[in-house]
N, C-alpha and C. Protein backbone atom coordinates (compact mmCIF):
# COMPACT_ATOMS: atom_id res chain seq x y z
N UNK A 1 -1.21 4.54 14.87
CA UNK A 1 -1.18 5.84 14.24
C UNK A 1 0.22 6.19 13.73
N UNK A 2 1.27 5.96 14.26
CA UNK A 2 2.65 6.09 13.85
C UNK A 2 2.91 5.09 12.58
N UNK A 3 2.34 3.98 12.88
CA UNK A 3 2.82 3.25 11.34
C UNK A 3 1.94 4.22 9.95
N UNK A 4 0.98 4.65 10.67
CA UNK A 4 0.17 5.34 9.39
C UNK A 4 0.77 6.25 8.51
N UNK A 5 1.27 6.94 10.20
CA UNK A 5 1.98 8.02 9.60
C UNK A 5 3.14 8.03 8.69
N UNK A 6 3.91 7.25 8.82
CA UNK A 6 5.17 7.00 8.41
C UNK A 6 4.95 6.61 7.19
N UNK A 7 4.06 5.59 6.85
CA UNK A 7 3.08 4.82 5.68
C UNK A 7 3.14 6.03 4.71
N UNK A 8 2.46 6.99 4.81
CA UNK A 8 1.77 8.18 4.27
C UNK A 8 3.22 9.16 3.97
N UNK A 9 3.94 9.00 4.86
CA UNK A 9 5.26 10.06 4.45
C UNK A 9 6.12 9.14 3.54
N UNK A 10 6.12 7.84 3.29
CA UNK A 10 7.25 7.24 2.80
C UNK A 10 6.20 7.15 1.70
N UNK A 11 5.14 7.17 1.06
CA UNK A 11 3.95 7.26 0.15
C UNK A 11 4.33 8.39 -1.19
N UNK A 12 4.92 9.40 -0.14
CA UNK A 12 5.28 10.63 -1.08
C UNK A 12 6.26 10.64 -2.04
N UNK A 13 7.07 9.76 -1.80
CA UNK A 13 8.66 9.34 -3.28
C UNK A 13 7.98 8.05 -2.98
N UNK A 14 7.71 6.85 -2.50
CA UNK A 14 8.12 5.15 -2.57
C UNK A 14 8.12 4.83 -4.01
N UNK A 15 8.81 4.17 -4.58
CA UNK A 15 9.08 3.82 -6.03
C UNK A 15 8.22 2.46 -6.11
N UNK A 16 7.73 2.42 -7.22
CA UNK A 16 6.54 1.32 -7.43
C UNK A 16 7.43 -0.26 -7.29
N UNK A 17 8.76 -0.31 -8.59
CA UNK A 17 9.40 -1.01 -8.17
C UNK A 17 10.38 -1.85 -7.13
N UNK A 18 10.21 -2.64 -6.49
CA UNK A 18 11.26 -3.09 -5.31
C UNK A 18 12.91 -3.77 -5.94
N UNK A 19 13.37 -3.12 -5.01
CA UNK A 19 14.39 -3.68 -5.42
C UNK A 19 15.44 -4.73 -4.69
N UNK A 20 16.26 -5.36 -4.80
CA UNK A 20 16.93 -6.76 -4.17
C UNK A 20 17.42 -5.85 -2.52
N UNK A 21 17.28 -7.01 -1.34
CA UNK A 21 18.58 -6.53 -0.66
C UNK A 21 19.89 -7.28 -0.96
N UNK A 22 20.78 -6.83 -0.78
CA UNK A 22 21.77 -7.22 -0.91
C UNK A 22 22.60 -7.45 0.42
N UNK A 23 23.60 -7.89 0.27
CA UNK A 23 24.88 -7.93 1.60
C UNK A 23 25.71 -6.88 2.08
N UNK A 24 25.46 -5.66 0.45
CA UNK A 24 26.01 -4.55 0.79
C UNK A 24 25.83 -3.95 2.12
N UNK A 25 24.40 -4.27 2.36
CA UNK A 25 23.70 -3.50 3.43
C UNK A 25 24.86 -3.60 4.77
N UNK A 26 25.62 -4.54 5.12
CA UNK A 26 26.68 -4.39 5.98
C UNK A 26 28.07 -4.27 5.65
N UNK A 27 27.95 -3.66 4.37
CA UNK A 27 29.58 -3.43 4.12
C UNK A 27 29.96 -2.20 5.42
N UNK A 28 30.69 -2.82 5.87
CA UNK A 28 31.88 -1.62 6.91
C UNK A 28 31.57 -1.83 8.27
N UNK A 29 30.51 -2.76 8.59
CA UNK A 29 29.84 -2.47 10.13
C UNK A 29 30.70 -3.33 10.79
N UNK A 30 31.60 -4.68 9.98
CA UNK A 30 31.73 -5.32 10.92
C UNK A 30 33.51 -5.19 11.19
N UNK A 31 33.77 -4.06 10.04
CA UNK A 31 35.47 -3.70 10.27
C UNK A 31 35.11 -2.65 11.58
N UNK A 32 33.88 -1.88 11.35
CA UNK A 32 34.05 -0.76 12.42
C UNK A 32 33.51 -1.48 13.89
N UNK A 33 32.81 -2.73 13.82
CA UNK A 33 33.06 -3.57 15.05
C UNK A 33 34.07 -4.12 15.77
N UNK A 34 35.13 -4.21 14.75
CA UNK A 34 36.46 -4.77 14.98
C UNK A 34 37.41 -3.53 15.71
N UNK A 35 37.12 -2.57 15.10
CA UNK A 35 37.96 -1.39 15.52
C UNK A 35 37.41 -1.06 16.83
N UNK A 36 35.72 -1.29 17.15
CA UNK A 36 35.70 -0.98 18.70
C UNK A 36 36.44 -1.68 19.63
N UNK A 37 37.47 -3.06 19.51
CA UNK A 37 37.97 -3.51 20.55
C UNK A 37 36.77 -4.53 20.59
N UNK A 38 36.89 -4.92 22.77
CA UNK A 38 36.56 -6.18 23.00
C UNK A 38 35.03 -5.61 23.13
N UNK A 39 34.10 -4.73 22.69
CA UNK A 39 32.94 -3.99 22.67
C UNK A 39 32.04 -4.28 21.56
N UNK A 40 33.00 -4.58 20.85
CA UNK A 40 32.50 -4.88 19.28
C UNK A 40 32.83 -6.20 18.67
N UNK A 41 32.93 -7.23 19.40
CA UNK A 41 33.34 -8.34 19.08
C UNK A 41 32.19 -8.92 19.06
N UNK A 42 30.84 -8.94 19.61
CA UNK A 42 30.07 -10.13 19.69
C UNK A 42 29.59 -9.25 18.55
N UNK A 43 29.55 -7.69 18.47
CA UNK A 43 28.99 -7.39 17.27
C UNK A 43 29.27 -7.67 15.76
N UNK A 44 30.71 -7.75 15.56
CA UNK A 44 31.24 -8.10 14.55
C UNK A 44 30.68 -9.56 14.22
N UNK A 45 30.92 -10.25 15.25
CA UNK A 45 30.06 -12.07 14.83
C UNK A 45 28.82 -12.30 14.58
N UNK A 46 27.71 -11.32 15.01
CA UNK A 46 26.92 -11.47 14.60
C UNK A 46 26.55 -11.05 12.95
N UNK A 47 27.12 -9.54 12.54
CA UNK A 47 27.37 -9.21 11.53
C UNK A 47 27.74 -10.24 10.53
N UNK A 48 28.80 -11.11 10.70
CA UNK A 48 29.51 -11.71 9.91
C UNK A 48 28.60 -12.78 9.81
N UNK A 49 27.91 -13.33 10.33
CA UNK A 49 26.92 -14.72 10.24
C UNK A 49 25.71 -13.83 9.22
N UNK A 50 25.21 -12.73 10.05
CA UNK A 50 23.89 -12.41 9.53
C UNK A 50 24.50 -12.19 7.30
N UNK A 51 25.62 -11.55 7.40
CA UNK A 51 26.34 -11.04 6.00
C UNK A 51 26.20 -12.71 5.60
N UNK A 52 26.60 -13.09 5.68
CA UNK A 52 27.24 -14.76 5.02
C UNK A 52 25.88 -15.34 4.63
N UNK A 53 24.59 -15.18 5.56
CA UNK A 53 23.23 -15.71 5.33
C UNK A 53 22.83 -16.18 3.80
N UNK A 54 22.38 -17.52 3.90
CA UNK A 54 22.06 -17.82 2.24
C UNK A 54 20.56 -16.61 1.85
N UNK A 55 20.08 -16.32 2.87
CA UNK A 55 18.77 -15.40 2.05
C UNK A 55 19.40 -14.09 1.08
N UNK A 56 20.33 -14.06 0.88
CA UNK A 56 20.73 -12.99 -0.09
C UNK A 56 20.73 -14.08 -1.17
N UNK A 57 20.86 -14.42 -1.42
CA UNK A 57 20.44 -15.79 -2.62
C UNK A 57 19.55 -15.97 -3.18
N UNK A 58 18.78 -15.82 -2.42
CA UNK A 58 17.16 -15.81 -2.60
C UNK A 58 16.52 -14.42 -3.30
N UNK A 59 15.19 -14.20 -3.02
CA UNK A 59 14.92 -12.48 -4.06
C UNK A 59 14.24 -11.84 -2.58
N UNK A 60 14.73 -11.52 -1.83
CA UNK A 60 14.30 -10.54 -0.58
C UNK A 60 14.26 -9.51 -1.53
N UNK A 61 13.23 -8.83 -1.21
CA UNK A 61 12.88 -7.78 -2.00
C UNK A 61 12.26 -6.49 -0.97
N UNK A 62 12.42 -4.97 -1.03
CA UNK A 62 12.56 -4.01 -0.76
C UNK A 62 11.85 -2.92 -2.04
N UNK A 63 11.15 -2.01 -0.83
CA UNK A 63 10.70 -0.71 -1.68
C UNK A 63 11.39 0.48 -1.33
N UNK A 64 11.91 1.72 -2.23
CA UNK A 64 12.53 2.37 -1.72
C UNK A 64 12.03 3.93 -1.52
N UNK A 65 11.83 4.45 -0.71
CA UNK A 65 11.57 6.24 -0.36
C UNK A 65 12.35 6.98 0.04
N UNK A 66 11.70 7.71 0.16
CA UNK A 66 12.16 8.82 1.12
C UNK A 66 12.28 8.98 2.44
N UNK A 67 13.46 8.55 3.52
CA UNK A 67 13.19 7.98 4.53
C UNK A 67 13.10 9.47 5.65
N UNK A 68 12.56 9.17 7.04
CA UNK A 68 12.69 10.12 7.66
C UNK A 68 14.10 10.08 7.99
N UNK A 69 14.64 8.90 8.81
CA UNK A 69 15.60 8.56 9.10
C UNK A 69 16.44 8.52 10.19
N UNK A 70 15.00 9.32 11.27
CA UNK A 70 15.44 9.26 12.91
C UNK A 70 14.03 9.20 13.24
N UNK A 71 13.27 8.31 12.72
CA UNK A 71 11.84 7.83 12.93
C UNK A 71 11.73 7.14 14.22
N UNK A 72 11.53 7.64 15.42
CA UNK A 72 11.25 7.11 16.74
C UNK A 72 10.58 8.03 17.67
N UNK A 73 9.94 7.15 18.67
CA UNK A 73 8.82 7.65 19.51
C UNK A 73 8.89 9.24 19.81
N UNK A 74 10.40 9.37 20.33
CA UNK A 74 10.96 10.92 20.94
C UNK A 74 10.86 11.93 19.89
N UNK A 75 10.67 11.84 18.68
CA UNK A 75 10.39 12.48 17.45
C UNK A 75 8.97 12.70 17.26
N UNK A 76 8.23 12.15 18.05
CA UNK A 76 6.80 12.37 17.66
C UNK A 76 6.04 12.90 18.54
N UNK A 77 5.21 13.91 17.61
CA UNK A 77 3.72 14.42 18.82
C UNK A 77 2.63 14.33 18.65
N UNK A 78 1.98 14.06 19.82
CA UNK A 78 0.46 13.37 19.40
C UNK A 78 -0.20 14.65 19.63
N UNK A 79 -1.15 15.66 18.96
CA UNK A 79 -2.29 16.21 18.96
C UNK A 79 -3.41 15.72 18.74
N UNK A 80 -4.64 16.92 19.38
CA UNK A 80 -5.94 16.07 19.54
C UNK A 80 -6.08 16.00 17.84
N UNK A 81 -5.72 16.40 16.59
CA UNK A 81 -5.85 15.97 15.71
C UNK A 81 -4.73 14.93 14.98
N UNK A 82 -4.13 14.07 15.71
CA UNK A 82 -3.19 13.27 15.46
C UNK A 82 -1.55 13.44 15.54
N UNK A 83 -0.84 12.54 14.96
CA UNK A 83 0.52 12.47 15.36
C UNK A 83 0.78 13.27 14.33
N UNK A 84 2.37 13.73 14.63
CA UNK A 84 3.27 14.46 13.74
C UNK A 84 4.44 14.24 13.66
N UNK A 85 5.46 13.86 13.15
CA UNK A 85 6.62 13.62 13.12
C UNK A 85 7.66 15.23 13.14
N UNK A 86 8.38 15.16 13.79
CA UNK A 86 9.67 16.48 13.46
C UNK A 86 11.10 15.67 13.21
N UNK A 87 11.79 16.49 13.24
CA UNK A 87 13.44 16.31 13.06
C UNK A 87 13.63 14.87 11.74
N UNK A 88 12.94 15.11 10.52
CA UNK A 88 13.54 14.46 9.51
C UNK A 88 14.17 15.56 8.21
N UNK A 89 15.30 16.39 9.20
CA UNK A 89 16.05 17.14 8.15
C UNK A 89 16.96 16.50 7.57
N UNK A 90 17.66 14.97 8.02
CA UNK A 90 18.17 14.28 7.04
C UNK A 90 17.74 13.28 6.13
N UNK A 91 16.72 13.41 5.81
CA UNK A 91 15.62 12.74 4.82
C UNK A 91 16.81 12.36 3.85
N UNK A 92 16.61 10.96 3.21
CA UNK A 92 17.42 10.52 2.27
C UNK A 92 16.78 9.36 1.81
N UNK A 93 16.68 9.13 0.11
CA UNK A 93 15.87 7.49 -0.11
C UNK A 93 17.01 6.40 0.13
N UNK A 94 16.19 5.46 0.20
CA UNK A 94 16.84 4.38 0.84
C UNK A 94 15.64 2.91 1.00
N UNK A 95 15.85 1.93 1.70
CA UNK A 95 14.99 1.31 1.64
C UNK A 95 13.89 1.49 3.02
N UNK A 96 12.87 1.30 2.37
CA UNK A 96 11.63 1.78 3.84
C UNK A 96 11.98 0.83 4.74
N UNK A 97 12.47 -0.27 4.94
CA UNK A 97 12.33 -1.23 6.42
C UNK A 97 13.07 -0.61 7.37
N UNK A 98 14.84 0.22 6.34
CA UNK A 98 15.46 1.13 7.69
C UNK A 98 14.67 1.84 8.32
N UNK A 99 13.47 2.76 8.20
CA UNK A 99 12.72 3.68 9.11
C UNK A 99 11.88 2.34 10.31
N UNK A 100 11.03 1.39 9.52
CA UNK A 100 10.45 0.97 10.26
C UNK A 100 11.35 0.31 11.44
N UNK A 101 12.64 -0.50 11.35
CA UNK A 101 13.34 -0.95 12.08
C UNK A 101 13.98 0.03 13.35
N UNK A 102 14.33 0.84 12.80
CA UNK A 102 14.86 2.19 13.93
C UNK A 102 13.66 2.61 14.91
N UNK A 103 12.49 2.52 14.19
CA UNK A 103 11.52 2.81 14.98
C UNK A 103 11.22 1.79 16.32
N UNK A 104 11.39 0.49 15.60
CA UNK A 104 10.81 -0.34 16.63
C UNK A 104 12.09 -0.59 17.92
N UNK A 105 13.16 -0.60 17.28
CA UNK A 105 14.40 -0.45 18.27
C UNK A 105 14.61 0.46 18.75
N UNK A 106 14.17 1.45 19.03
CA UNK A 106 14.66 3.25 19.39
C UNK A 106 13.28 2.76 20.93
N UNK A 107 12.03 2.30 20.27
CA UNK A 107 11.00 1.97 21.41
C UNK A 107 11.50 1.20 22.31
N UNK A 108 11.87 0.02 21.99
CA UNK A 108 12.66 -0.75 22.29
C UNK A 108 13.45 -0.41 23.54
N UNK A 109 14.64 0.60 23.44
CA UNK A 109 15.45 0.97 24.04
C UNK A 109 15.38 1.76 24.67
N UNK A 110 14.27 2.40 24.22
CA UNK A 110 13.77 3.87 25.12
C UNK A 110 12.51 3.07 26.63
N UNK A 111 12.01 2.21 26.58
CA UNK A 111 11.55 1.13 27.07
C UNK A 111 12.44 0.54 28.27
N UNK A 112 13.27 0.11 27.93
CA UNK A 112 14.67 -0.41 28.29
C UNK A 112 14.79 0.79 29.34
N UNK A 113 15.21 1.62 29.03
CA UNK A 113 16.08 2.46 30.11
C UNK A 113 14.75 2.97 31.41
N UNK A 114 13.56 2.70 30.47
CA UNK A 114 12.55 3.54 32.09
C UNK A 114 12.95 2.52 33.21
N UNK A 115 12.96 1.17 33.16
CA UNK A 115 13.01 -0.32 33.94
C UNK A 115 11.46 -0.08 34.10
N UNK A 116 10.23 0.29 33.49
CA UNK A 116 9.03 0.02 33.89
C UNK A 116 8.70 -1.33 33.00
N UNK A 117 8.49 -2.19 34.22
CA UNK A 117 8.28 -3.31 34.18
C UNK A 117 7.06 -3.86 33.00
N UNK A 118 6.17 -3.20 33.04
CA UNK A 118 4.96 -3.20 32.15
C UNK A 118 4.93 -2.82 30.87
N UNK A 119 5.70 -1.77 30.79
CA UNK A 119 5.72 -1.35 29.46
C UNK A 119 6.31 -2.37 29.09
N UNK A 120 7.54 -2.32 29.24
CA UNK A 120 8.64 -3.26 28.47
C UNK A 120 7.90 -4.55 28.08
N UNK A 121 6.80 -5.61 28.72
CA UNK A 121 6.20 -6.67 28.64
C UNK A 121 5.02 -6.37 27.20
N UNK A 122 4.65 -4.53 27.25
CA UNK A 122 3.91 -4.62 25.99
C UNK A 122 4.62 -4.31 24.52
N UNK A 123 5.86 -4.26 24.93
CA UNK A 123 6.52 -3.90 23.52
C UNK A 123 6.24 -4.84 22.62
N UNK A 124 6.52 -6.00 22.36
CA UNK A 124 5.77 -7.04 21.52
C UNK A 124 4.81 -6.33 21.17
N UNK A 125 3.55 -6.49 21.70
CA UNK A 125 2.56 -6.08 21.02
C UNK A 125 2.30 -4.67 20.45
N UNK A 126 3.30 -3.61 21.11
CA UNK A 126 2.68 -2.41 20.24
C UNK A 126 4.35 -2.84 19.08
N UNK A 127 4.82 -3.24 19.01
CA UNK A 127 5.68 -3.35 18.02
C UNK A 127 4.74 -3.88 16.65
N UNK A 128 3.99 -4.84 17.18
CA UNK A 128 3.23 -5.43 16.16
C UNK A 128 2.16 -4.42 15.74
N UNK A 129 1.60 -3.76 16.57
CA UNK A 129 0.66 -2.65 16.13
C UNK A 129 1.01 -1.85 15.04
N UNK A 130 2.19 -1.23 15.28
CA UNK A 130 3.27 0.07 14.95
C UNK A 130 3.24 -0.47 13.14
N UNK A 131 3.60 -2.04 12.95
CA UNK A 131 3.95 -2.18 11.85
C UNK A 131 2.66 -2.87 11.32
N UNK A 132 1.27 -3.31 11.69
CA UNK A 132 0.27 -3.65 10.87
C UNK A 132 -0.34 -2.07 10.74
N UNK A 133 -0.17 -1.31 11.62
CA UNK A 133 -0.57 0.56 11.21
C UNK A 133 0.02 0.67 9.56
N UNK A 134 1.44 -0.08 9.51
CA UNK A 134 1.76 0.63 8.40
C UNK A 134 1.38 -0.01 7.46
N UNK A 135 1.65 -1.60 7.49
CA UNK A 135 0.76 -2.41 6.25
C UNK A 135 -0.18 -2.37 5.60
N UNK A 136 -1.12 -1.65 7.10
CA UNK A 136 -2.32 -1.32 6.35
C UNK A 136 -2.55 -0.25 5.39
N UNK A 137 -1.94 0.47 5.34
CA UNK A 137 -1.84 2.09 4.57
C UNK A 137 -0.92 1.88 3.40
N UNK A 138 -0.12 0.79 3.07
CA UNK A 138 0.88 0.73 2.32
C UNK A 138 1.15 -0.37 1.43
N UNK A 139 0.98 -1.82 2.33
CA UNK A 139 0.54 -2.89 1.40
C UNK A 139 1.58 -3.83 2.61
N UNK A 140 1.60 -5.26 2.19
CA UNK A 140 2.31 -6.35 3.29
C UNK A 140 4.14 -5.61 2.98
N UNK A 141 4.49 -6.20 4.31
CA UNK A 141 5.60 -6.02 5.40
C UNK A 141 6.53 -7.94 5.27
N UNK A 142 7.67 -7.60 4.36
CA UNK A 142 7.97 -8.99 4.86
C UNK A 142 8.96 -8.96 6.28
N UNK A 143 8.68 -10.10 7.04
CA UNK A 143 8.45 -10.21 8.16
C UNK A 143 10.46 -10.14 8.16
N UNK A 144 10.92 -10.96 7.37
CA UNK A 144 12.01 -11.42 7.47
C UNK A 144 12.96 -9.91 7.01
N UNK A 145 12.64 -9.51 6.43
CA UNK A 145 13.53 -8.09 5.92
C UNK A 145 13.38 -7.45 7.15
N UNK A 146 12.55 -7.43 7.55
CA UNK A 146 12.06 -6.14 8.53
C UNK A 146 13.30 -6.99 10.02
N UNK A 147 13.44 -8.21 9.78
CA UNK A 147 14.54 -8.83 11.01
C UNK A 147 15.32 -8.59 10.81
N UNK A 148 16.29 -8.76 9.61
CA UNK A 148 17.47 -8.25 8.89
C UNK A 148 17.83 -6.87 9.60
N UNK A 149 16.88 -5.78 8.67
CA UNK A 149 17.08 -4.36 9.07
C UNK A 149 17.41 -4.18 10.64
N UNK A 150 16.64 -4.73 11.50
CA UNK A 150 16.06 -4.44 13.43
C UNK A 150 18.04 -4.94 13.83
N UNK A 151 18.21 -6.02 12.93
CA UNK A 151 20.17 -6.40 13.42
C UNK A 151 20.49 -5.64 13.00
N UNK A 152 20.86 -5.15 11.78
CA UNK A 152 21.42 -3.78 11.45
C UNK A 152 21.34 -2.37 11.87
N UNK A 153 19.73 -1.95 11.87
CA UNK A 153 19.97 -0.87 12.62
C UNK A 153 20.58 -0.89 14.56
N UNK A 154 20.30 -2.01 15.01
CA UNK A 154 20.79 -2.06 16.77
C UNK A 154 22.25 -2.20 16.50
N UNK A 155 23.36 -2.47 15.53
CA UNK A 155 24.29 -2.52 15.66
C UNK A 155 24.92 -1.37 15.14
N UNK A 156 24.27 -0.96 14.40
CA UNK A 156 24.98 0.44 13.91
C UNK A 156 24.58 1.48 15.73
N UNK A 157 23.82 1.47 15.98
CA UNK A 157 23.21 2.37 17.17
C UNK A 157 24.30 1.79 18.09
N UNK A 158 24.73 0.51 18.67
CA UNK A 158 25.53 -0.06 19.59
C UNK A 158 26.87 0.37 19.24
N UNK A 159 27.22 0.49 17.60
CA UNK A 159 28.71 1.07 17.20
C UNK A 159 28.54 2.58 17.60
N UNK A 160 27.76 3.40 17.38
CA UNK A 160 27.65 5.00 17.37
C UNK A 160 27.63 5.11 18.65
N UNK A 161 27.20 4.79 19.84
CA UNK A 161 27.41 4.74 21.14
C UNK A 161 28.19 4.06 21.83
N UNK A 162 28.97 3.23 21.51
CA UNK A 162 29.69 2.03 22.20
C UNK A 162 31.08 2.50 23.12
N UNK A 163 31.43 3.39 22.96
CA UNK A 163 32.66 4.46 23.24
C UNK A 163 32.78 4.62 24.63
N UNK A 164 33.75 4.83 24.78
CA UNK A 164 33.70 4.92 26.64
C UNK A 164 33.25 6.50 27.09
N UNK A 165 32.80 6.87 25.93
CA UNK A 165 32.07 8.41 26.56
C UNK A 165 30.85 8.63 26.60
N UNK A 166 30.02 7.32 25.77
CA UNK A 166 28.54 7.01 25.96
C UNK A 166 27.94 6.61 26.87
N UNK A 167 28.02 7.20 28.38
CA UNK A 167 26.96 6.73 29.34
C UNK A 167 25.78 7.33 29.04
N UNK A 168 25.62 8.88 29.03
CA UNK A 168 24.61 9.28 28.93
C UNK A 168 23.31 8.55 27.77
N UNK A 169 24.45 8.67 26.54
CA UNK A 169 23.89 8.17 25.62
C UNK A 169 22.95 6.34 25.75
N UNK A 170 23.33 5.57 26.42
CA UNK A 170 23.21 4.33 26.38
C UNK A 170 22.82 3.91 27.77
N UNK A 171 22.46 5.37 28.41
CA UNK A 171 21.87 5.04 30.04
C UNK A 171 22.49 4.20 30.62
N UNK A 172 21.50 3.84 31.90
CA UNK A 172 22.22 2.92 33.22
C UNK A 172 22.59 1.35 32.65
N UNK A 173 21.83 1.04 31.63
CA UNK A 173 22.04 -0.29 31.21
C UNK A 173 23.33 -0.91 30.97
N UNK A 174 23.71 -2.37 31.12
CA UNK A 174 25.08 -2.62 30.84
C UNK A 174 25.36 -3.21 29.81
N UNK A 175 26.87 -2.62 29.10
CA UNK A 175 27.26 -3.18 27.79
C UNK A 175 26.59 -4.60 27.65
N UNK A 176 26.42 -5.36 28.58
CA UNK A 176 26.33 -6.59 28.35
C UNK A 176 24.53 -7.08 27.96
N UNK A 177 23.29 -6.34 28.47
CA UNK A 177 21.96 -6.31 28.23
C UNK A 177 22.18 -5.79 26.68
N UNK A 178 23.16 -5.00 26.25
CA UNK A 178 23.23 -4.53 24.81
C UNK A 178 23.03 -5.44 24.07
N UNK A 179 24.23 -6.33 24.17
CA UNK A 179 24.91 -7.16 23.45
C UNK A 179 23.62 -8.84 23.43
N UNK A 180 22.85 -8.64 24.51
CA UNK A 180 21.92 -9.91 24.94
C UNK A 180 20.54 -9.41 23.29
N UNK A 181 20.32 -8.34 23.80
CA UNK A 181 19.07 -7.66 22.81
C UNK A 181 19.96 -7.87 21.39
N UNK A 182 20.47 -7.26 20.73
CA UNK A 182 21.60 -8.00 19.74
C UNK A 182 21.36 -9.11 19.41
N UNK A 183 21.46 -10.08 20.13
CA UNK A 183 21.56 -11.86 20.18
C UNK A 183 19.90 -11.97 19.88
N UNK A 184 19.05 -11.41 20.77
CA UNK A 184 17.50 -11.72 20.47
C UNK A 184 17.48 -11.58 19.19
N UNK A 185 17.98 -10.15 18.54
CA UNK A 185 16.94 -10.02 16.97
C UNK A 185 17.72 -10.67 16.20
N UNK A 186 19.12 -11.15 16.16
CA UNK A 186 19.26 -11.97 15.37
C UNK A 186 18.70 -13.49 15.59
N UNK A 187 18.63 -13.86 16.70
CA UNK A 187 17.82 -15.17 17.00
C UNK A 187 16.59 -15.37 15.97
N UNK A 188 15.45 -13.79 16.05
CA UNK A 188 14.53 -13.52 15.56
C UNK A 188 14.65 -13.70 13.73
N UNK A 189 15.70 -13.31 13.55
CA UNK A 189 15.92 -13.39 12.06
C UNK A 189 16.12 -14.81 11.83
N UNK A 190 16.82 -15.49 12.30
CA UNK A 190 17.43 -17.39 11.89
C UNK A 190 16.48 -18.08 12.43
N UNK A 191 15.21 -17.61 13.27
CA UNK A 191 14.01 -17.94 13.19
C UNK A 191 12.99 -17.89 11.69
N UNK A 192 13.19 -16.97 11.52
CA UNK A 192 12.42 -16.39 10.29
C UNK A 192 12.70 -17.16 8.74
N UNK A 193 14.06 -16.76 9.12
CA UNK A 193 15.22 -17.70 7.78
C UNK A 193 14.63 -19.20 7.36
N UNK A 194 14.66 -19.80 8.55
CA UNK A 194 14.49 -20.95 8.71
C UNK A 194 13.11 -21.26 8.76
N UNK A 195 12.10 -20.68 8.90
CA UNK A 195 11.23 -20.79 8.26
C UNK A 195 10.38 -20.53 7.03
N UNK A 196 11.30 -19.81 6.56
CA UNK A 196 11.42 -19.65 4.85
C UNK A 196 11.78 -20.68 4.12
N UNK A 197 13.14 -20.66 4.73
CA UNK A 197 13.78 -22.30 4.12
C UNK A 197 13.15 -23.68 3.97
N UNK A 198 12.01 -23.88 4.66
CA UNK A 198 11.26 -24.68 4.91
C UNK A 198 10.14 -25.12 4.13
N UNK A 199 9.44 -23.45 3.44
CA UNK A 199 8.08 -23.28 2.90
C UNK A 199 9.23 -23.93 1.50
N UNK A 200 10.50 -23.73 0.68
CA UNK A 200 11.02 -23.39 -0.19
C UNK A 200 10.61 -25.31 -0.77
């Protein structure tokens, strides 16, 4: 129901045409990784590998809307007549995978901090739910953009909290489980890559 929803709100501007991603997409993340100190170092390397990637070479392609732009679970309410989204007063277009990516990492992390053992084991699968909800209402999801975005948005979220005044923000968990989840979705992407590279 959340991918629907989101489907249906990004429906209202999405521009028919797609347009390229580019490398821009990490201009600054990995100087402002550098500036966090020894906090932002595995972040900056990952940045710098994922930036350098030959798939910007290629035609990765993107549709662009109107994004909510703090699209995650804690934003949403379910009534007996369905979900609703609040708090998208900074709505801005952009490309749709940033909403879907924040979404699935915000679950992700919000997951993360209960330590309930179970949930966390179904995230996979409602991750996959979350985003065939939206495919279906909207049209196919490439798999590999949507990896791209999930590194980008967890590192921008790991820079905006990374500070030695972010406990609250970044719960009981340690810098170092951060930095491990980090390593997964880019794993997930040079998985993906590389199986692109392959079909080519």
């Amino acid at each position: 129901a959340a991918g629907q929803w989101l489907a249906h709100f990004h429906e209202f501007s999405i521009n028919a045409e797609p347009s390229a991603v580019t490398r821009g997409l990490f201009d600054g993340v990995e100087t402002e990784a550098i500036a966090l100190g020894r906090r932002g170092r595995r972040i900056a390397h990952i940045v710098w590998h994922l930036a350098q990637s030959d798939v910007f070479e290629g035609s990765l392609l993107q549709r662009t809307a109107g994004l909510h732009c703090d699209f995650k679970p804690a934003n949403l309410i379910a009534t007996p007549s369905g979900i609703f989204a609040i708090d998208f007063q900074s709505s801005k277009p952009a490309g749709v995978y940033f909403d879907l990516a924040h979404f699935l990492n915000a679950a992700t992390i919000d997951a993360a901090k209960t330590w309930r053992l179970a949930l966390n084991l179904r995230m996979p699968s409602l991750g996959r739910a979350f985003v065939s909800g939206y495919a279906s209402a909207i049209g196919p999801i490439d798999p590999l953009v949507l990896a791209m975005y999930r590194v980008y948005d967890l590192s921008r979220y790991m820079l905006q909290h990374g500070g030695t005044n972010s406990a609250r923000i970044m719960g009981t968990i340690k810098w170092w489980v951060w930095e491990r989840l980090l390593e997964a979705r880019f794993r997930e992407f040079q998985s993906l890559r590389r199986e692109r590279a392959d079909l080519r």
